[in-house]
N, C-alpha and C. Protein backbone atom coordinates (compact mmCIF):
# COMPACT_ATOMS: atom_id res chain seq x y z
N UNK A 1 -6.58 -4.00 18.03
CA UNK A 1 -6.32 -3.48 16.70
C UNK A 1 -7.39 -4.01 15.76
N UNK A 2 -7.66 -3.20 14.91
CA UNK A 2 -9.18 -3.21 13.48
C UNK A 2 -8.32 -3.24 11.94
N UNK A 3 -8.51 -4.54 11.74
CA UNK A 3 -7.94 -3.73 9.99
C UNK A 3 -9.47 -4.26 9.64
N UNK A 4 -8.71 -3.27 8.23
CA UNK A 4 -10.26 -2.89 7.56
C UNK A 4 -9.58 -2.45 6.41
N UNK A 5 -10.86 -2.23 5.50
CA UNK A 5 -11.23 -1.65 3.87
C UNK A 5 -11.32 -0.05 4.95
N UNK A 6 -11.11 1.13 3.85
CA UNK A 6 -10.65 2.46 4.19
C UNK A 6 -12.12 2.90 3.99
N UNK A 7 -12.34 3.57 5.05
CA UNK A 7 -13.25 4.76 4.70
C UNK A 7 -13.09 5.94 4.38
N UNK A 8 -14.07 6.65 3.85
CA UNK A 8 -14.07 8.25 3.02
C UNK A 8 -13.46 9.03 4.21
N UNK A 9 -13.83 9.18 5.36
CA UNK A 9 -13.26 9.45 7.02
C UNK A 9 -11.61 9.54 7.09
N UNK A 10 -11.49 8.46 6.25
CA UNK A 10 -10.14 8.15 7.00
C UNK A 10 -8.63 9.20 5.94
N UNK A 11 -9.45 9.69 4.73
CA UNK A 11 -8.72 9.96 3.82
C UNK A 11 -7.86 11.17 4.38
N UNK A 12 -8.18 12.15 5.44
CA UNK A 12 -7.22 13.03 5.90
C UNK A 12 -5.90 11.96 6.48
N UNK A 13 -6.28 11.71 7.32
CA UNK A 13 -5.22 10.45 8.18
C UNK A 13 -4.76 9.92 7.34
N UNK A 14 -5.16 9.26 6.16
CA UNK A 14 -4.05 8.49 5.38
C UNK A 14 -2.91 9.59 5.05
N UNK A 15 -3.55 11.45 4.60
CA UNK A 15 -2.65 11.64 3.25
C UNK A 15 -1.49 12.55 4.65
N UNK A 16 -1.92 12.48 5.48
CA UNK A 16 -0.90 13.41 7.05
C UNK A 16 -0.26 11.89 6.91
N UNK A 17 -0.21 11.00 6.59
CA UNK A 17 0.54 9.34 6.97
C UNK A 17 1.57 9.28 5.35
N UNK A 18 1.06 9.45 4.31
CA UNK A 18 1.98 9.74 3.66
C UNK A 18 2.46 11.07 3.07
N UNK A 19 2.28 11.83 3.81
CA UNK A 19 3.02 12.91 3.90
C UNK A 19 4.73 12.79 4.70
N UNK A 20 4.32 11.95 5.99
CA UNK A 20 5.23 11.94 7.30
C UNK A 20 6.17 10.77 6.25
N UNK A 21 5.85 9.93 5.54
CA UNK A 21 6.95 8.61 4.85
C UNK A 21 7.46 9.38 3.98
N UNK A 22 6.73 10.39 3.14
CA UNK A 22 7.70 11.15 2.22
C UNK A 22 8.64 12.10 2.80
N UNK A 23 8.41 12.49 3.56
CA UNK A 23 8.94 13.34 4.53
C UNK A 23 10.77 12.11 5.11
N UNK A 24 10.32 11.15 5.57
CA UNK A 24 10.93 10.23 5.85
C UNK A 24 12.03 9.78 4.81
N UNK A 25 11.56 9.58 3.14
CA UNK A 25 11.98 9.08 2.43
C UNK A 25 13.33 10.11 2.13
N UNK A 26 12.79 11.20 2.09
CA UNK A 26 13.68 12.34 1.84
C UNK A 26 14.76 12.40 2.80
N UNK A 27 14.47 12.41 3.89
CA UNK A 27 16.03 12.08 5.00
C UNK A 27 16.59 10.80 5.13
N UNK A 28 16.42 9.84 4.87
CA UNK A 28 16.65 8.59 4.80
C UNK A 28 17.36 7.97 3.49
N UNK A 29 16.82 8.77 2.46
CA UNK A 29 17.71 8.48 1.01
C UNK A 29 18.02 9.61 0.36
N UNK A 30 17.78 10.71 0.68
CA UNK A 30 18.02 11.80 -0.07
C UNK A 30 17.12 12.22 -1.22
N UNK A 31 15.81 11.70 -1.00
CA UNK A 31 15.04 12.06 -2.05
C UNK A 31 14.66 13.24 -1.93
N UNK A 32 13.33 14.15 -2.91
CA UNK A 32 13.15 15.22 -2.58
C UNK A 32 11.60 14.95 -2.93
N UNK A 33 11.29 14.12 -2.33
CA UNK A 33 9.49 14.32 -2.33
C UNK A 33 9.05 15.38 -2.19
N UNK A 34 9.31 16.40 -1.25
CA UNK A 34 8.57 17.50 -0.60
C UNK A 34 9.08 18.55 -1.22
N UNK A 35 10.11 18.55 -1.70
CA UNK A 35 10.51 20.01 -2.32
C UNK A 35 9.09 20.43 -3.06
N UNK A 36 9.15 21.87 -2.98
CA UNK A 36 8.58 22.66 -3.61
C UNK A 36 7.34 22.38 -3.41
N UNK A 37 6.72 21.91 -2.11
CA UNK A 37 5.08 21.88 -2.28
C UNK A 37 4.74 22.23 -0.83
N UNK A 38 3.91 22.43 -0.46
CA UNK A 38 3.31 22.22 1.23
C UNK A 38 2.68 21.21 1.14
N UNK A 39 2.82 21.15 2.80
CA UNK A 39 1.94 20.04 3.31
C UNK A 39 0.56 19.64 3.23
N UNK A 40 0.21 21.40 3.19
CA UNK A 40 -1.29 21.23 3.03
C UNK A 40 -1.58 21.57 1.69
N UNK A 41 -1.09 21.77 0.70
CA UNK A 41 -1.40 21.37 -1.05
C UNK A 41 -1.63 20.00 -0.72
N UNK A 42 -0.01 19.32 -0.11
CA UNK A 42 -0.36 17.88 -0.88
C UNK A 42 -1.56 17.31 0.10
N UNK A 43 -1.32 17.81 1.21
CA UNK A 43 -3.01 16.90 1.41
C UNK A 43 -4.43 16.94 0.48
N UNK A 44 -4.25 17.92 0.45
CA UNK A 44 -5.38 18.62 -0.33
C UNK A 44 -5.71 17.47 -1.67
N UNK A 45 -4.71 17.64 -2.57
CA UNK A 45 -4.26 16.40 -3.72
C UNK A 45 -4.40 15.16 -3.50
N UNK A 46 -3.94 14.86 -1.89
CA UNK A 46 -3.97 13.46 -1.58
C UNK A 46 -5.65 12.76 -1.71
N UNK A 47 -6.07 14.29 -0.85
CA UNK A 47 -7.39 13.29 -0.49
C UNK A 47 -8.17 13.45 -1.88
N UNK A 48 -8.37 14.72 -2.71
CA UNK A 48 -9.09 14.45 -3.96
C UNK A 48 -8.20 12.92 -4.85
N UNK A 49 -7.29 13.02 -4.89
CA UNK A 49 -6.87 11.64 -5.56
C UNK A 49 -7.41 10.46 -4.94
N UNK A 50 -7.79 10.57 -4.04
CA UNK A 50 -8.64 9.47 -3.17
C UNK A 50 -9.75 9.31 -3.54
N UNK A 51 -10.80 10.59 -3.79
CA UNK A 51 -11.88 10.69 -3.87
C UNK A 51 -12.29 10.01 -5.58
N UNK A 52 -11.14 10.58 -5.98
CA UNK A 52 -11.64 10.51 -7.48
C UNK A 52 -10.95 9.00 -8.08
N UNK A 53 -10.06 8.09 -7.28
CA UNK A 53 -9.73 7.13 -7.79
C UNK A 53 -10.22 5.71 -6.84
N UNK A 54 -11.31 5.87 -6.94
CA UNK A 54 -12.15 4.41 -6.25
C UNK A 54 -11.81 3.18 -6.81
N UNK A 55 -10.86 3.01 -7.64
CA UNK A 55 -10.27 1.76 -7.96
C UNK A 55 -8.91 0.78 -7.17
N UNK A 56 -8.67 2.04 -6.17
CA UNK A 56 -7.25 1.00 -5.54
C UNK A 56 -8.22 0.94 -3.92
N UNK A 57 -7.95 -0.46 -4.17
CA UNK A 57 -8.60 -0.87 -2.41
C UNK A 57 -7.67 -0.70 -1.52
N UNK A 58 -7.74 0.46 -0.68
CA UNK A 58 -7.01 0.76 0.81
C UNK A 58 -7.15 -0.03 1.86
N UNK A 59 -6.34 -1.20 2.56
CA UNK A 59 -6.43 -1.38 3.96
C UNK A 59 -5.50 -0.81 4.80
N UNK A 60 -6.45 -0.96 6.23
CA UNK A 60 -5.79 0.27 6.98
C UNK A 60 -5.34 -1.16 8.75
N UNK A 61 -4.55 -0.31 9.59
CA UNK A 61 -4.26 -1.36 10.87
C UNK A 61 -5.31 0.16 11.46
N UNK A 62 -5.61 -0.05 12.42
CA UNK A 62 -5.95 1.15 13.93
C UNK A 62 -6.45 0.62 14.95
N UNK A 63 -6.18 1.38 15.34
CA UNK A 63 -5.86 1.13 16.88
C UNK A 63 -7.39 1.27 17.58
N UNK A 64 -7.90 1.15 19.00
CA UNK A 64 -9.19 1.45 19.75
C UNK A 64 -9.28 3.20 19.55
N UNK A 65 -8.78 3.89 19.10
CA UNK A 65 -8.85 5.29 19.12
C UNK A 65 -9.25 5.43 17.68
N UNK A 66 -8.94 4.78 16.64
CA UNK A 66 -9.08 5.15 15.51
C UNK A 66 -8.02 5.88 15.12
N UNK A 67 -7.38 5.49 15.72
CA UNK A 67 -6.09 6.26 14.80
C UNK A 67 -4.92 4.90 13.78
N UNK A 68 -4.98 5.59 12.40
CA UNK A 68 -4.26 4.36 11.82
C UNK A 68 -2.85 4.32 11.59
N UNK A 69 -2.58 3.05 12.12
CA UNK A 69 -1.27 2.98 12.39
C UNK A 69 -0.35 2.31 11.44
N UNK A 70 -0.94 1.70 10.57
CA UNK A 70 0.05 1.33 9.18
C UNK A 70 -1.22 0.92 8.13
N UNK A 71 -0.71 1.26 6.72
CA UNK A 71 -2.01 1.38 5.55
C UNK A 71 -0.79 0.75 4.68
N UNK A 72 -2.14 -0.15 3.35
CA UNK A 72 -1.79 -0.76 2.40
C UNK A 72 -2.96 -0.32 1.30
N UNK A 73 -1.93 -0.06 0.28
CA UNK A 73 -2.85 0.20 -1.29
C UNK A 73 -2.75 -0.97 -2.10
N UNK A 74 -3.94 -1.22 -2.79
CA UNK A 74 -3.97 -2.24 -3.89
C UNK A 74 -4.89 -1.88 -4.84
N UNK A 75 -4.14 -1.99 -5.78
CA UNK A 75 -4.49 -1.89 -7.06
C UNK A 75 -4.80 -3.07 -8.34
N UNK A 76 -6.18 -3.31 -8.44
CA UNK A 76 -6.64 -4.47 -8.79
C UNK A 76 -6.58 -4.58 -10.20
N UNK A 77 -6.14 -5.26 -11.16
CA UNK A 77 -5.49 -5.43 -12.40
C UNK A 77 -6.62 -6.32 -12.96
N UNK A 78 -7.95 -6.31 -14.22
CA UNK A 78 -8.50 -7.46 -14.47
C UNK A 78 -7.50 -8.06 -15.14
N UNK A 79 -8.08 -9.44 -15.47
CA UNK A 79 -6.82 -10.82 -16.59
C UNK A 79 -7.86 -10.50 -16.82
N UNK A 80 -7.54 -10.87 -18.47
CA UNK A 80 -8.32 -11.39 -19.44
C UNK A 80 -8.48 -12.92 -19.66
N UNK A 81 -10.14 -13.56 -19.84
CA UNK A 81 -10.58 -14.86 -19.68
C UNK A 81 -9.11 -15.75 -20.00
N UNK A 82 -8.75 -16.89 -19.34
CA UNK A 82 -8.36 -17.72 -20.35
C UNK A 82 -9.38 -19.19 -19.89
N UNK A 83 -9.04 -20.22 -21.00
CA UNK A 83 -10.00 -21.18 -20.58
C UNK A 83 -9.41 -21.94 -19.25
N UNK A 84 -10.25 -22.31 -18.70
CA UNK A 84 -9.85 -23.27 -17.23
C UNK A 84 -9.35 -22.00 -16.50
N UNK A 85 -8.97 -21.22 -16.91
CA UNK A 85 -8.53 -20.49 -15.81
C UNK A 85 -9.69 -19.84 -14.55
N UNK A 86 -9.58 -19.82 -13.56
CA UNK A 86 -10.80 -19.36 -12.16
C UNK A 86 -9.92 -17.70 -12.17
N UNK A 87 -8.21 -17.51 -11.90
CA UNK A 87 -8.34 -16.06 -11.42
C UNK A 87 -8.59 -15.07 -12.23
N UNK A 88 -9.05 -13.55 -11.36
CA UNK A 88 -9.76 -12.53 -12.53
C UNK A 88 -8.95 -11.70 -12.04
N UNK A 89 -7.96 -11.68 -10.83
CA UNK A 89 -7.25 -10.48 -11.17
C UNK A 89 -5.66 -10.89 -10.71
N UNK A 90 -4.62 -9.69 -11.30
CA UNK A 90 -3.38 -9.28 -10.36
C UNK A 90 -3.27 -7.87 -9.68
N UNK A 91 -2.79 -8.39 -8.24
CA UNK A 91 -2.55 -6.54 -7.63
C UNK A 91 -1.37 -6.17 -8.05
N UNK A 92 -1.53 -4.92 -7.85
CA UNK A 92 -0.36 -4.48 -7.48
C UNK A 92 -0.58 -3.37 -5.84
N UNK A 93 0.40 -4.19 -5.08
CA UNK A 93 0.38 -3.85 -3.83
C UNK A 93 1.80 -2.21 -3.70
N UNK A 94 1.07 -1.14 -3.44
CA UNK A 94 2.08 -0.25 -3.42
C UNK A 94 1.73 1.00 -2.33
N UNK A 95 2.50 1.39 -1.89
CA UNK A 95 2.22 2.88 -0.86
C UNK A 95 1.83 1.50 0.37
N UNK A 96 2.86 0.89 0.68
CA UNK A 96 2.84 0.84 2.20
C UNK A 96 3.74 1.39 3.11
N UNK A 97 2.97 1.55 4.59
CA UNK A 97 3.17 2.37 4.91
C UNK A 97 3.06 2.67 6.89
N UNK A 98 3.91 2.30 7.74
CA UNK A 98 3.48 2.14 9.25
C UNK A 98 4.16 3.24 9.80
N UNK A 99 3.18 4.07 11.16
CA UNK A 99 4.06 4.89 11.55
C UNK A 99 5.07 4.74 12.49
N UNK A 100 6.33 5.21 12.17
CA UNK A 100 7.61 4.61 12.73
C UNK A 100 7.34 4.08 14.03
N UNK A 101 6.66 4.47 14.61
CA UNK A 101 6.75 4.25 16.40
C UNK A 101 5.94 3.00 16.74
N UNK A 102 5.91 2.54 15.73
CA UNK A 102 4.66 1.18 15.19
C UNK A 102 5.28 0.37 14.71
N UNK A 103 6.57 0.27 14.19
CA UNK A 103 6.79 -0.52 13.10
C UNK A 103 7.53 -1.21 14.09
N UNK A 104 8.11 -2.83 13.14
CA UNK A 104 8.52 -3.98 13.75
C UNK A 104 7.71 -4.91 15.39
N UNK A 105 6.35 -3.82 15.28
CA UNK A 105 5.37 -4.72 16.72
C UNK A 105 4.57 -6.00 15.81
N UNK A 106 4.83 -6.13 14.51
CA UNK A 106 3.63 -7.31 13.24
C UNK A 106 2.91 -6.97 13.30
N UNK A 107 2.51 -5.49 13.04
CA UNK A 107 1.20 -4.60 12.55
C UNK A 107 1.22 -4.90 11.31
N UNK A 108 2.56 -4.53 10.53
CA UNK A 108 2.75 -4.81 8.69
C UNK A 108 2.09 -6.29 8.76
N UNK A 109 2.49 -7.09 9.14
CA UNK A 109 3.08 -8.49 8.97
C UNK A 109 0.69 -9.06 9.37
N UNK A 110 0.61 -8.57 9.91
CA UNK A 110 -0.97 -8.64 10.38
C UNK A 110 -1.64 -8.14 9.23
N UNK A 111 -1.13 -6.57 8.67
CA UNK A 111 -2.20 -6.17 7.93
C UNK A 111 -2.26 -7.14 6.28
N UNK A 112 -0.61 -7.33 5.98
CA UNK A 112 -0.42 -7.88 4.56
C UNK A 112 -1.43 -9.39 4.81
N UNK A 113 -1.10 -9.57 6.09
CA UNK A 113 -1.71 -11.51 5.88
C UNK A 113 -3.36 -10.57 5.56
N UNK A 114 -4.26 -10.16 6.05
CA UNK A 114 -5.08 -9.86 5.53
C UNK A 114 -5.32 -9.82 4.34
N UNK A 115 -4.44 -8.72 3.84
CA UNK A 115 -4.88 -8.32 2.34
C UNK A 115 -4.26 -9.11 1.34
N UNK A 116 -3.28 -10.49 1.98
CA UNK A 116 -3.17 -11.35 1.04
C UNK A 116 -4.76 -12.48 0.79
N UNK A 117 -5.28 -12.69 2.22
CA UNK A 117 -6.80 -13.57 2.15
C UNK A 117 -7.39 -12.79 1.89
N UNK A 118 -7.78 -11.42 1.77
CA UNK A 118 -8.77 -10.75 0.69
C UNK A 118 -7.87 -11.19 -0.77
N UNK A 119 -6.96 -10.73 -1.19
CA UNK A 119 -7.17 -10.83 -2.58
C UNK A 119 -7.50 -12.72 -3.08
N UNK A 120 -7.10 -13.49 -2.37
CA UNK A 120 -7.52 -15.08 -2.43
C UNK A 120 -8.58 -15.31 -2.53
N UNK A 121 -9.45 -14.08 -1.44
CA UNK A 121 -11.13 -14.66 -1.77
C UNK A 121 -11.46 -14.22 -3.17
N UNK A 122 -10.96 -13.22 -3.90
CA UNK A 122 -11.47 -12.42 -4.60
C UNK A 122 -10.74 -13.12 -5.85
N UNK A 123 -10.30 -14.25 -6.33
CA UNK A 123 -9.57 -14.77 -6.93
C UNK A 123 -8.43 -14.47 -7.72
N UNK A 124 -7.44 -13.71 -7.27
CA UNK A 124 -6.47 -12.66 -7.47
C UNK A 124 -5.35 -13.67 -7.40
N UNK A 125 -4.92 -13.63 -8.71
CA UNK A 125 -3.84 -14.73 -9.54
C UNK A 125 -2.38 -14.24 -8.51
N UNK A 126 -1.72 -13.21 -8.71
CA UNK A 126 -1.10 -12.89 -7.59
C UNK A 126 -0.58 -11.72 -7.32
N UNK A 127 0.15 -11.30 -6.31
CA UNK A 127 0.78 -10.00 -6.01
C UNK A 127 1.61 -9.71 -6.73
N UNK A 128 2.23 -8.22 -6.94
CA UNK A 128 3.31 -7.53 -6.91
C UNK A 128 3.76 -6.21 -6.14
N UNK A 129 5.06 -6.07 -5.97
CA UNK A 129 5.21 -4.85 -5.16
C UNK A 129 6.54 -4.47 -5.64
N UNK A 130 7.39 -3.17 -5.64
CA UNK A 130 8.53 -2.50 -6.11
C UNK A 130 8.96 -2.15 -4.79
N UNK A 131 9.42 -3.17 -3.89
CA UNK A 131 10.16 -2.44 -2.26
C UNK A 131 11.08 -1.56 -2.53
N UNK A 132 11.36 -0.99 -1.62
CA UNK A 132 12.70 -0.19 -1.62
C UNK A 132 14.00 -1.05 -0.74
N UNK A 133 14.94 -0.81 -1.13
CA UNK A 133 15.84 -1.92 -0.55
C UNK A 133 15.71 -2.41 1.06
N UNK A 134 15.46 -1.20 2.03
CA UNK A 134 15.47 -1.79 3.24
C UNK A 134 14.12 -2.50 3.60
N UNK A 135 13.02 -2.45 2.48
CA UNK A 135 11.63 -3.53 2.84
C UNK A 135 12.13 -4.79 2.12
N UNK A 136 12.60 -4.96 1.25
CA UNK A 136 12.72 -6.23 0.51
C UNK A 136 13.39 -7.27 1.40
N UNK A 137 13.92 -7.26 2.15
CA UNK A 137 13.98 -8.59 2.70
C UNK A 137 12.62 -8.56 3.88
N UNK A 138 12.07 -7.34 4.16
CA UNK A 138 10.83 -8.09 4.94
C UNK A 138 9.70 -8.35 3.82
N UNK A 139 9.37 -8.17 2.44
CA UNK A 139 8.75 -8.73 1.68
C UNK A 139 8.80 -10.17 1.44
N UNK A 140 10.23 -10.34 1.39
CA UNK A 140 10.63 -11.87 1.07
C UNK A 140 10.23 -12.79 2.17
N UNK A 141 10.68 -12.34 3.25
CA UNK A 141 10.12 -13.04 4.59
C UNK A 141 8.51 -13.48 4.58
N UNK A 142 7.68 -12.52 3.78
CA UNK A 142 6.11 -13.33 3.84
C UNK A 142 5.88 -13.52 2.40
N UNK A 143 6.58 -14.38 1.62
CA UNK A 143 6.08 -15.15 0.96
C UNK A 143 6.46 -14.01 -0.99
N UNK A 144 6.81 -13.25 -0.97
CA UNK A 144 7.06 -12.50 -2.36
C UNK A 144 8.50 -12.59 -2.42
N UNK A 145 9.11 -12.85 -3.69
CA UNK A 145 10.07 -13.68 -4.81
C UNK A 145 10.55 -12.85 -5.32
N UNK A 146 11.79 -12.56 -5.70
CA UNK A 146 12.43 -11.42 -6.45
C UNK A 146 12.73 -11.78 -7.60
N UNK A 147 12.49 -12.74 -8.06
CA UNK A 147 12.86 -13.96 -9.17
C UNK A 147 11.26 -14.03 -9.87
N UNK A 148 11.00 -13.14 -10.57
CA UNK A 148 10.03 -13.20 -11.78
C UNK A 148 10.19 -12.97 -13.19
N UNK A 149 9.34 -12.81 -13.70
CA UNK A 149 8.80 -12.73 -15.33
C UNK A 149 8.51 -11.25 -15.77
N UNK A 150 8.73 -10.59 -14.82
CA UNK A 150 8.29 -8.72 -14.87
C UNK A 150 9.09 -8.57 -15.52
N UNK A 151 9.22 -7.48 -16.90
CA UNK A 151 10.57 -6.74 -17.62
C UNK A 151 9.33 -5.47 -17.19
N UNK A 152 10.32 -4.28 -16.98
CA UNK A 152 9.46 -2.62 -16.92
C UNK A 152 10.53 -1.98 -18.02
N UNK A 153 9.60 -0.92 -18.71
CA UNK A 153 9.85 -0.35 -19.40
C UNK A 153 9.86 1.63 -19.09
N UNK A 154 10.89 1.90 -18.53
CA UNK A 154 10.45 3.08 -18.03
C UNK A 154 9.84 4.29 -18.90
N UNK A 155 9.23 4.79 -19.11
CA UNK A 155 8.82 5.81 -19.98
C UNK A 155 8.91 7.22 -19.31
């Protein structure tokens, strides 16, 4: 297995990968991600939203075939200076994502330790993520707190 930073390549495969979780989300909770669109609109959307938003760093797991088997988005937040302070950013970690027939082998659990020592090198004050109830206790398990300082304001 290769994790990695995402290539321009890989942007079909990601948006067929969250296509299949929305797809998922919708039988699993009753959402309606998919109503009213095709598959191939939203790819279409997926990958220009890719193209055109070079600000969230994608890591990906795959396999010797190149095929990817669970992806993580991050979205890099600057801080503003304070004195003494070294970190320059917070993520926000969101759209993860393994394909079912993958999940529970510590593909997740492999790719997050990664993209937690990338954001460390990169001096990234710290994570956040909005699980959905059945990830939150495997969030908690590597190291993220449900017990913060976040208030959201929905608009």
């Amino acid at each position: 297995m290769v994790i990695r930073e995402v290539q321009d390549r890989d942007f079909v495969q990601l948006a067929e990968m969250r296509w299949t979780h929305a797809v998922e989300d919708d039988e699993t909770y009753g959402e309606h991600n998919t109503d009213g669109v095709t598959k191939s609109v939203f790819i279409e959307e997926f990958v220009a939203f890719l193209y055109t938003n070079k600000e969230y760093k994608i890591f990906v797991a795959e396999d010797e075939n190149a095929k990817i088997l669970s992806a993580m988005f991050v979205y890099l937040i600057p801080t503003i200076p304070t004195p003494n302070a070294k970190r320059e950013f917070i993520a926000y970690l969101t759209k993860v994502f393994t394909l079912e027939e993958y999940r529970g082998k510590g593909i997740g659990t492999r790719l997050l330790d990664y993209v937690k020592n990338y954001l460390s090198s990169i001096n990234c004050e710290l994570v956040f993520a909005w699980p959905s109830e059945n990830s939150a206790e495997w969030y908690k398990s590597h190291g993220f707190s449900d017990t913060n300082e976040i208030f959201e304001c929905r608009l």
